[in-house]
PDB file of N, CA and C in Angstrom:
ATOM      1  N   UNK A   1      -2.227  -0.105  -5.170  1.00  0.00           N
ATOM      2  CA  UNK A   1      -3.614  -0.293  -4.798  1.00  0.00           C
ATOM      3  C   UNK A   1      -4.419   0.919  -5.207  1.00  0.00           C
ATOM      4  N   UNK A   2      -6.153   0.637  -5.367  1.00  0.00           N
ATOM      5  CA  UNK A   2      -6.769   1.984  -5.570  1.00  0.00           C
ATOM      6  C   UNK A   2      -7.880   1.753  -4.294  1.00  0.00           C
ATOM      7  N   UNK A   3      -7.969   2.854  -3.714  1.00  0.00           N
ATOM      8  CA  UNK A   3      -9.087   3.552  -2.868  1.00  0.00           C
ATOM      9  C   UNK A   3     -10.534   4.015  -3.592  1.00  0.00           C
ATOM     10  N   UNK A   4     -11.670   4.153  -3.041  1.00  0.00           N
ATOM     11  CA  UNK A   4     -12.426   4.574  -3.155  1.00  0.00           C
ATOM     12  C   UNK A   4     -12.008   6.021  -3.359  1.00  0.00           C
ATOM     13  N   UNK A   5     -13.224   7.106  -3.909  1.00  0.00           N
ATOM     14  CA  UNK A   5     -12.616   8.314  -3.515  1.00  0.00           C
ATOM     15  C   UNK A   5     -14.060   8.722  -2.551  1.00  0.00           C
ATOM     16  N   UNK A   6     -13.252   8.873  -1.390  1.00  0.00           N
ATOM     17  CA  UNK A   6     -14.414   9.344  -0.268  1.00  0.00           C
ATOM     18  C   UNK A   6     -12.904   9.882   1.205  1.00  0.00           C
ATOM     19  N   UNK A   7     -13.376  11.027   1.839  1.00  0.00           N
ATOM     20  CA  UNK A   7     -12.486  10.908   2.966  1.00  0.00           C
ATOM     21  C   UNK A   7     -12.022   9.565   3.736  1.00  0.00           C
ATOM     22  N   UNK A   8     -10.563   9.647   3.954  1.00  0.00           N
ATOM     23  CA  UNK A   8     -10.260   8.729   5.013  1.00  0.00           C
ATOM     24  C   UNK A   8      -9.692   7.632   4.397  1.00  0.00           C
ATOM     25  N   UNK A   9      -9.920   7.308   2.949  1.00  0.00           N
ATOM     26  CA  UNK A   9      -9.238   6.027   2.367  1.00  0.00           C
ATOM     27  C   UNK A   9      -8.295   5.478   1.839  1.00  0.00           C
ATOM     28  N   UNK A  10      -7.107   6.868   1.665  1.00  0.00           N
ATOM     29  CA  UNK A  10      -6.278   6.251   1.819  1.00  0.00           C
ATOM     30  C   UNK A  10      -5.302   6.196   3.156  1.00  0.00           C
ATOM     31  N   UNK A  11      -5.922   6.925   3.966  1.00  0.00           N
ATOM     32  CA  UNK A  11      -5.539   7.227   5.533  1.00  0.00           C
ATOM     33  C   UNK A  11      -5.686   5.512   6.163  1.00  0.00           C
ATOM     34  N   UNK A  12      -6.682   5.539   6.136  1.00  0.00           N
ATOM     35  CA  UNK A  12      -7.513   4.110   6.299  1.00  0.00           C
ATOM     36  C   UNK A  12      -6.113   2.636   5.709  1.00  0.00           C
ATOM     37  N   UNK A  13      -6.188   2.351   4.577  1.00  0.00           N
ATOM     38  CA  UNK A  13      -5.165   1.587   4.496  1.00  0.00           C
ATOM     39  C   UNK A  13      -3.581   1.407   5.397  1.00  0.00           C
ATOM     40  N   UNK A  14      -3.337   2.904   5.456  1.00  0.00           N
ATOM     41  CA  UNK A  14      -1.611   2.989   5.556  1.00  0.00           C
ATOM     42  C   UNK A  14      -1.881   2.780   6.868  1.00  0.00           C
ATOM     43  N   UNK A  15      -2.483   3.494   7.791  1.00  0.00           N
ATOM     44  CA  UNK A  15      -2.438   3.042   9.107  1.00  0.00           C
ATOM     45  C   UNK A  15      -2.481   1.307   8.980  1.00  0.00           C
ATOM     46  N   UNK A  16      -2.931   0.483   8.532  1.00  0.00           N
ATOM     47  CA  UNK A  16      -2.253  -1.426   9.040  1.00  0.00           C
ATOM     48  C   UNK A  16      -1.026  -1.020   8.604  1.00  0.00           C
ATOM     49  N   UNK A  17      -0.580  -0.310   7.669  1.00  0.00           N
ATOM     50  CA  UNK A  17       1.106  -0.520   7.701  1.00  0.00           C
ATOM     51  C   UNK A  17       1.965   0.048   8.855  1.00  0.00           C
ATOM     52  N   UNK A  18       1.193   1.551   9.670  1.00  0.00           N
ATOM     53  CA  UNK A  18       1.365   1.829  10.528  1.00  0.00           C
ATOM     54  C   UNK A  18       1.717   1.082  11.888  1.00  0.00           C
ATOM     55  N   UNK A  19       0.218   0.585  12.135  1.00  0.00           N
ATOM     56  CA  UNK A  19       0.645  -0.067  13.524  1.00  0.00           C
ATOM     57  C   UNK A  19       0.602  -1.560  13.722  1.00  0.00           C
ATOM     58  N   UNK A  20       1.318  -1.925  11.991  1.00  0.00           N
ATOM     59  CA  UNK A  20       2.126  -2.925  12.064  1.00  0.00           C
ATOM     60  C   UNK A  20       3.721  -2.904  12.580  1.00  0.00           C
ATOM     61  N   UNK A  21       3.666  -1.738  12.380  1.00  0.00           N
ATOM     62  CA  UNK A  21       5.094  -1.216  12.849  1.00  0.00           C
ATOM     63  C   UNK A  21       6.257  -1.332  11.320  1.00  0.00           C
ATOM     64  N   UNK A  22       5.422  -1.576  10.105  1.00  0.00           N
ATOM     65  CA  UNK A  22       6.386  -1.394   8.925  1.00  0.00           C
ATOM     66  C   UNK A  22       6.520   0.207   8.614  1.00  0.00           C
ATOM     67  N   UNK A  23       7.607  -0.230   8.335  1.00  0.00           N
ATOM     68  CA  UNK A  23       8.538   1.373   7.791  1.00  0.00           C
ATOM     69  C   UNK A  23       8.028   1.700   6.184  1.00  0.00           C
ATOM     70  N   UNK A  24       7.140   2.627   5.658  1.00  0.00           N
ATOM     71  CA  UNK A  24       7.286   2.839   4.786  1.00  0.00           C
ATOM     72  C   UNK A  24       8.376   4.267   4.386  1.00  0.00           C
ATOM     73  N   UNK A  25       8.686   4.058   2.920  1.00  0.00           N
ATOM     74  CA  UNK A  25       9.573   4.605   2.299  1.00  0.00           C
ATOM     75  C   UNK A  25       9.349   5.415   1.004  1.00  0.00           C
ATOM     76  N   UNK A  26       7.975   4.938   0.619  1.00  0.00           N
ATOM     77  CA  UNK A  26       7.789   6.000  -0.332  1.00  0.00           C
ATOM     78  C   UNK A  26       6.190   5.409  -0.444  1.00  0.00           C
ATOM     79  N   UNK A  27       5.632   6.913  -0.810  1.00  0.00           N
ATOM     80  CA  UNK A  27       4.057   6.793  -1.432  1.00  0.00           C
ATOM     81  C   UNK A  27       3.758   7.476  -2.408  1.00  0.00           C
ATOM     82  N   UNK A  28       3.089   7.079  -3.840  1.00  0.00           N
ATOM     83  CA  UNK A  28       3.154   7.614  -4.904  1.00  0.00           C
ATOM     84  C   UNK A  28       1.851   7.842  -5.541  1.00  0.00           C
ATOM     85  N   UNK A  29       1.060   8.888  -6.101  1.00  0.00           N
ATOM     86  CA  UNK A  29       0.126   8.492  -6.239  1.00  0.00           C
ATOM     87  C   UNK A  29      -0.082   8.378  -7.642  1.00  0.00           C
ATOM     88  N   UNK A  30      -0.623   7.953  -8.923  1.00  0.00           N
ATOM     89  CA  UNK A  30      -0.851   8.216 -10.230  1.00  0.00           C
ATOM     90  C   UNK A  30      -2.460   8.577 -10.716  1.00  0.00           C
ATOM     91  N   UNK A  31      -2.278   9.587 -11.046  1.00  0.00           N
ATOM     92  CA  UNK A  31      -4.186   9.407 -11.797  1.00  0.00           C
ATOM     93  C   UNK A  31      -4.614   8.592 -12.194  1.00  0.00           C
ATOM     94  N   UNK A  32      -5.691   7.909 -13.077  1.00  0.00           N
ATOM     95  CA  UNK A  32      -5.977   7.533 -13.504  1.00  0.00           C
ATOM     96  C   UNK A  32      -6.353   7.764 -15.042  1.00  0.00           C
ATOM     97  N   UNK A  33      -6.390   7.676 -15.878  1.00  0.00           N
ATOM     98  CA  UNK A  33      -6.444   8.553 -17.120  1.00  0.00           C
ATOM     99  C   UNK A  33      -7.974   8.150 -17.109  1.00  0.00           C
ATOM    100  N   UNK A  34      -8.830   9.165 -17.909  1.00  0.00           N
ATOM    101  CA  UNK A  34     -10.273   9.224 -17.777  1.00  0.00           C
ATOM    102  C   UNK A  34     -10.754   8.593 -17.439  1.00  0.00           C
ATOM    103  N   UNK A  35     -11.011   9.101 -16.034  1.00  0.00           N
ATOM    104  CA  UNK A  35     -11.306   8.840 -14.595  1.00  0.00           C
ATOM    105  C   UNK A  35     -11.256   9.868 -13.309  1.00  0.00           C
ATOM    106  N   UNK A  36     -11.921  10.922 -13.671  1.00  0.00           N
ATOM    107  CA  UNK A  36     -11.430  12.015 -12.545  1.00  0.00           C
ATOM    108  C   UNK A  36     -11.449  11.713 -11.680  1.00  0.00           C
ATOM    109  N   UNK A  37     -10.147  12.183 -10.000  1.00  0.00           N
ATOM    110  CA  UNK A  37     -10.085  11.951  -9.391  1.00  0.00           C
ATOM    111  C   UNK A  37     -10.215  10.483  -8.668  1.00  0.00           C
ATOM    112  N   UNK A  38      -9.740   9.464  -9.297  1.00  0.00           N
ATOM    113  CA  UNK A  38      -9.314   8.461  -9.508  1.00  0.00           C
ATOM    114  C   UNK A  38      -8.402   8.236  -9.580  1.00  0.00           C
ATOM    115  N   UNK A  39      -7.310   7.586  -8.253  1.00  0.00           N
ATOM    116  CA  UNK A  39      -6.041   7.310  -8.396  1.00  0.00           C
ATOM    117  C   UNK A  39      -5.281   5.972  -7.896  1.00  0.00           C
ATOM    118  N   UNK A  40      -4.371   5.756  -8.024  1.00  0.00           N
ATOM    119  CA  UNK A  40      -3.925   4.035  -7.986  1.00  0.00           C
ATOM    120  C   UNK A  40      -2.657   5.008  -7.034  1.00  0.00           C
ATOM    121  N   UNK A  41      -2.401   4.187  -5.998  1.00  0.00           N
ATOM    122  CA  UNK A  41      -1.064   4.645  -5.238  1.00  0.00           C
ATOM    123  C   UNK A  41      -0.087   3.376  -5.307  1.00  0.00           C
ATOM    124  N   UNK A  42       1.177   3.951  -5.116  1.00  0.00           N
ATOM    125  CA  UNK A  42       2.167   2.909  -4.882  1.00  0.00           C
ATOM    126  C   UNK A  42       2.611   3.044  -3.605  1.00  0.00           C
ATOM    127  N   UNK A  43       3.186   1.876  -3.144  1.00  0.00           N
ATOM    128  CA  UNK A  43       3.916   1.954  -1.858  1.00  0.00           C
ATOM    129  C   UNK A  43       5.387   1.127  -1.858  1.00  0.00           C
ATOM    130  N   UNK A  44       6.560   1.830  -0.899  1.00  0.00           N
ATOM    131  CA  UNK A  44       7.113   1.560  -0.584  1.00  0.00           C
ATOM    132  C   UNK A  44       8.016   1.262   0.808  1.00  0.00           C
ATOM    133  N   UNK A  45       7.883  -0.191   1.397  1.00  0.00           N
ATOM    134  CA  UNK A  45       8.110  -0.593   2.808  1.00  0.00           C
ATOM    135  C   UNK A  45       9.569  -1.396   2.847  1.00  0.00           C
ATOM    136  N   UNK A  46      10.040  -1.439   3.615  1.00  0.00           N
ATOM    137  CA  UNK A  46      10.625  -1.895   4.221  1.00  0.00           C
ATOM    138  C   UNK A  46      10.450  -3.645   5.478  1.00  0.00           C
ATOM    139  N   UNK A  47      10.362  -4.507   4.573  1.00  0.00           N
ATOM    140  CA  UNK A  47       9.905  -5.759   4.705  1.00  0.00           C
ATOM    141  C   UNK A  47       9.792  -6.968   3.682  1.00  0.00           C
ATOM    142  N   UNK A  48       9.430  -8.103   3.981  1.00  0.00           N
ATOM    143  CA  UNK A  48       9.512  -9.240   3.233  1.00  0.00           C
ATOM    144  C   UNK A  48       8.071  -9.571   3.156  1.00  0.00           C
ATOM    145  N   UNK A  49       7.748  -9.902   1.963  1.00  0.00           N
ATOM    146  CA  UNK A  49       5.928 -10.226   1.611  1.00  0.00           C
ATOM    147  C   UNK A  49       5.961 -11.666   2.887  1.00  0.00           C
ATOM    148  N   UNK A  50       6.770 -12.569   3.190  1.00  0.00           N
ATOM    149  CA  UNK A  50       6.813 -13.566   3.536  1.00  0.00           C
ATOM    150  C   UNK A  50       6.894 -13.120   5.954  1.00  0.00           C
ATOM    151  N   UNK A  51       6.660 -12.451   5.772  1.00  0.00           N
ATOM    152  CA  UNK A  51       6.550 -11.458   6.864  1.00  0.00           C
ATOM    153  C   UNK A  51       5.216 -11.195   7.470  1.00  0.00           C
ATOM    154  N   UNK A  52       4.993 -12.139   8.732  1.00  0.00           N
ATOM    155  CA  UNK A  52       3.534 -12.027   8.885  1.00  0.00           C
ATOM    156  C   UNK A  52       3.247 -10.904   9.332  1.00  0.00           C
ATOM    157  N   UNK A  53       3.508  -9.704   9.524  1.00  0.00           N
ATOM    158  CA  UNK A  53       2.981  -8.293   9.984  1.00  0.00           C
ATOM    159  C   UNK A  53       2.906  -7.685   8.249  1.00  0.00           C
ATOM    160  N   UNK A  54       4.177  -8.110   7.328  1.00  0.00           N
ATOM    161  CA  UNK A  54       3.366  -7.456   6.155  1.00  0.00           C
ATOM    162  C   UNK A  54       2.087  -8.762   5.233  1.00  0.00           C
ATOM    163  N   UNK A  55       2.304  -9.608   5.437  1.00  0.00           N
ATOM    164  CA  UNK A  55       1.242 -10.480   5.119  1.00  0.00           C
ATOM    165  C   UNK A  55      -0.360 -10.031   5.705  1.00  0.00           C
ATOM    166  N   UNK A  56      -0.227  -9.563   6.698  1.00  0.00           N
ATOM    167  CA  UNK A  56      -1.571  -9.063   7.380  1.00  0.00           C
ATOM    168  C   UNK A  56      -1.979  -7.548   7.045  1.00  0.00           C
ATOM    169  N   UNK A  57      -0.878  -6.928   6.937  1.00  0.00           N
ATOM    170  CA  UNK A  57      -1.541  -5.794   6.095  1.00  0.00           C
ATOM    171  C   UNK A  57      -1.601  -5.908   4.299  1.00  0.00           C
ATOM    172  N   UNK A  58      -1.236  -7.280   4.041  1.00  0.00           N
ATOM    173  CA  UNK A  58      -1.620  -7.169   2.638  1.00  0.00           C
ATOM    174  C   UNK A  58      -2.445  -7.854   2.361  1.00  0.00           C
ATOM    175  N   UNK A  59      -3.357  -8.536   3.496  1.00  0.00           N
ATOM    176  CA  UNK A  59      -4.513  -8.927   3.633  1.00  0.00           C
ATOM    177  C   UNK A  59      -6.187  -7.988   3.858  1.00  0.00           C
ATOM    178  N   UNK A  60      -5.287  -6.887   4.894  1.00  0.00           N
ATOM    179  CA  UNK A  60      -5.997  -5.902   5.444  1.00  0.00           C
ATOM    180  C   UNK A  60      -6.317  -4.563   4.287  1.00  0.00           C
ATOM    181  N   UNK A  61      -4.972  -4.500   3.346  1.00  0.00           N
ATOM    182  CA  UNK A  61      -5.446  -3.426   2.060  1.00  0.00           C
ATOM    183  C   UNK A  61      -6.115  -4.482   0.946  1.00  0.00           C
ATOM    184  N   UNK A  62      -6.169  -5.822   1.331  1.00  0.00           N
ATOM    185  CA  UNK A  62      -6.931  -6.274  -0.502  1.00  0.00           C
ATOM    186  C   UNK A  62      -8.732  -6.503   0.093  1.00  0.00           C
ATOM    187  N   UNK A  63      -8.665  -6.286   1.629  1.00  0.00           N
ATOM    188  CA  UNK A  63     -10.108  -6.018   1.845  1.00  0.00           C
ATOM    189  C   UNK A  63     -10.574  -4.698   1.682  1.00  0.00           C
ATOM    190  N   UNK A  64      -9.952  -3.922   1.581  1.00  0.00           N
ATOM    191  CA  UNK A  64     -10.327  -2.737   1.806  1.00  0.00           C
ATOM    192  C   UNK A  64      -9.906  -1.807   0.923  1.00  0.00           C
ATOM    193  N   UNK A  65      -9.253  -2.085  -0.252  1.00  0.00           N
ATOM    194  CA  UNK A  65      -8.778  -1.292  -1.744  1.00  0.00           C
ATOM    195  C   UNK A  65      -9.992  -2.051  -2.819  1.00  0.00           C
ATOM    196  N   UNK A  66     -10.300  -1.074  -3.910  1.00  0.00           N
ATOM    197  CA  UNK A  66     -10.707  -1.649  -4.655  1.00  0.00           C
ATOM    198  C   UNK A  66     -10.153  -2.435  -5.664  1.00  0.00           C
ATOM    199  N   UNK A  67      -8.540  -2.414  -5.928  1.00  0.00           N
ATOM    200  CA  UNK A  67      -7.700  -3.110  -6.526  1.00  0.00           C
ATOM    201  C   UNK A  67      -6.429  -3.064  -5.748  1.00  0.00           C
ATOM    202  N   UNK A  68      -5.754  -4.215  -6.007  1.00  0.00           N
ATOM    203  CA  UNK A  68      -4.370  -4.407  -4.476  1.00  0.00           C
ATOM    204  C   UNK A  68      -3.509  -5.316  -5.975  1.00  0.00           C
ATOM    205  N   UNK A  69      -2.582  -4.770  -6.361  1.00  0.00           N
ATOM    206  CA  UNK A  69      -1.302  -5.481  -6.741  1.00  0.00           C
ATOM    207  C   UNK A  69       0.057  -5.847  -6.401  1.00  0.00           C
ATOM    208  N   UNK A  70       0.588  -6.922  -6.122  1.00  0.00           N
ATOM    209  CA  UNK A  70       2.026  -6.680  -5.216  1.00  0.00           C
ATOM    210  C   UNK A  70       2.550  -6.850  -6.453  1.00  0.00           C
ATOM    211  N   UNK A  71       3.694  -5.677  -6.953  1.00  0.00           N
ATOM    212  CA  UNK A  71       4.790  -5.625  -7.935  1.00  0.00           C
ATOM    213  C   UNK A  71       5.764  -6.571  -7.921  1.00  0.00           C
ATOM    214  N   UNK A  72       6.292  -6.799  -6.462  1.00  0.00           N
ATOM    215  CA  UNK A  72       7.657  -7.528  -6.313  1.00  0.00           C
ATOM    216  C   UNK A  72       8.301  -6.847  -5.157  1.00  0.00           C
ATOM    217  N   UNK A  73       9.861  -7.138  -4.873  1.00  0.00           N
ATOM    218  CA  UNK A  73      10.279  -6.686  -3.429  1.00  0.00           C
ATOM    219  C   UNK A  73      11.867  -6.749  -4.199  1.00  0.00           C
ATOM    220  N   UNK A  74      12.914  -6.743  -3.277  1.00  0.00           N
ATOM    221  CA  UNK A  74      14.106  -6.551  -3.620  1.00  0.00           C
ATOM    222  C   UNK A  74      15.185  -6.458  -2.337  1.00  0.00           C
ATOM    223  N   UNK A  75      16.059  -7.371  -2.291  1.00  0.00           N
ATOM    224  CA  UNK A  75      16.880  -7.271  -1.060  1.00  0.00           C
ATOM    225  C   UNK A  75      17.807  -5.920  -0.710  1.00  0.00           C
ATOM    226  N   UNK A  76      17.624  -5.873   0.476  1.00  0.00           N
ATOM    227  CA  UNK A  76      18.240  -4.741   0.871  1.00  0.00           C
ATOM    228  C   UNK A  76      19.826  -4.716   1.058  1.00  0.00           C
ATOM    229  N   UNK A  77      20.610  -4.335   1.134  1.00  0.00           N
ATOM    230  CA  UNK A  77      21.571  -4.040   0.232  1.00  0.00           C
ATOM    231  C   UNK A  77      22.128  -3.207   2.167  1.00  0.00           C
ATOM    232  N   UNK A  78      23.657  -4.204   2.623  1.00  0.00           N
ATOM    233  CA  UNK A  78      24.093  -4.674   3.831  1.00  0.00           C
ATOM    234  C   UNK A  78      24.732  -2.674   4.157  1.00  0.00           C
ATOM    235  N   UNK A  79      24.191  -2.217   5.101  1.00  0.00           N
ATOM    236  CA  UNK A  79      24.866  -0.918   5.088  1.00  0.00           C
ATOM    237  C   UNK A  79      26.494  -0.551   5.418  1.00  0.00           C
TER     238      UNK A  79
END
């Protein structure tokens, strides 16, 4: 997803992942190439898109990102 650049926005998103109670696992950010300070983040959670607590926060970041892409997901792997 990309944020505005203004305080609070990408704070703003992760909290629905927050007190959805999903586990994230990694956050990444990339520049943007000419585009200062312009950046696209990645995320990584712990959940199923088919998961209504992550369904609602991937409702809650495509209102509130200026671009929201879901890559894909991948089963977790039995410890």
């Amino acid at each position: 997803f990309q944020t505005g650049h203004k305080p609070g926005a990408l704070l703003d998103i992760l909290e629905e992942y927050s007190k959805r109670e999903i586990n994230m696992t990694r956050v990444e950010s990339q520049p943007i190439a000419g585009h200062p300070w312009v950046y696209r983040f990645f995320l990584d959670f712990e959940g199923a898109k088919e998961n209504p607590r992550v369904k609602k926060a991937f409702e809650k970041t495509k209102d509130k990102a200026l671009f929201f892409k879901f890559l894909g997901s991948y089963p977790v792997k039995n410890k």
